[in-house]
Protein backbone atom coordinates (compact mmCIF):
# COMPACT_ATOMS: atom_id res chain seq x y z
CA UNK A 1 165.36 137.46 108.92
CA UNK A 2 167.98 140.00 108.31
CA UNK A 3 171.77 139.47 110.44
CA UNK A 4 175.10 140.66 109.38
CA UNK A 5 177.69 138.25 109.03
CA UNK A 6 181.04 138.09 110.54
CA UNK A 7 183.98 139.79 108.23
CA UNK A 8 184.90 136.69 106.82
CA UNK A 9 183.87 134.55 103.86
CA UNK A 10 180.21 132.74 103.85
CA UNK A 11 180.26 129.02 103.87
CA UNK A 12 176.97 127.16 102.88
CA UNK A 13 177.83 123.53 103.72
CA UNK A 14 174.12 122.44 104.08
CA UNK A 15 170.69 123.40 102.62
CA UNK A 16 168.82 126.68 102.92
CA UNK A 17 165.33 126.62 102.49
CA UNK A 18 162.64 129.57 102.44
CA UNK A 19 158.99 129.73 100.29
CA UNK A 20 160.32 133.61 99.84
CA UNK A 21 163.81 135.31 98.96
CA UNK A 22 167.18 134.51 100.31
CA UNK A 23 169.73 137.61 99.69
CA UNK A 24 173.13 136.58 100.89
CA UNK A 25 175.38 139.67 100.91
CA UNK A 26 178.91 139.49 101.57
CA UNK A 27 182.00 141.63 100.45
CA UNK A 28 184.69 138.33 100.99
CA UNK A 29 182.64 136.39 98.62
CA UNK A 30 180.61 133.21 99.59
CA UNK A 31 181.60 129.65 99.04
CA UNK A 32 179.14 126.72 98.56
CA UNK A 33 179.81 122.87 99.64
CA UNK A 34 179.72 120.32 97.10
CA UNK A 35 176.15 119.16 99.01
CA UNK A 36 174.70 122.33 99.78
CA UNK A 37 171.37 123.15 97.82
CA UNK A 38 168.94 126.42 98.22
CA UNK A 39 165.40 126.09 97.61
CA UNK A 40 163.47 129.59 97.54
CA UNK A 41 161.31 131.70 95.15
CA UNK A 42 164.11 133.97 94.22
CA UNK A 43 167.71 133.72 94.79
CA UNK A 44 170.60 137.18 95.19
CA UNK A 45 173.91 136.30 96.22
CA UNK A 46 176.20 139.02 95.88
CA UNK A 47 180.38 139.94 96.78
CA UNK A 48 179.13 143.53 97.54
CA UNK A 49 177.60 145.13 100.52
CA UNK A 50 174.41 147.12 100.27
């Protein structure tokens, strides 16, 4: 699944789950909860757009 967020910083509050990649791109930067968890084959978080 591919979307384009919002122009505002990402908040994961919960858990993201995939048995594949999660890329989470945005320029404001993204924030994690102090429960949130990811669970995926690969991992790319970036403050840059592509």
């Amino acid at each position: 699944m591919a979307g384009r967020a919002c122009p505002a910083t990402t908040h994961i509050l919960g858990n993201l789950r995939a048995n594949s990649q999660i890329f989470v791109l945005n320029r404001n930067s993204v924030l994690f909860g102090s429960t949130a968890q990811v669970h995926a084959a690969a991992w790319v978080q970036a403050s840059w757009a592509l």
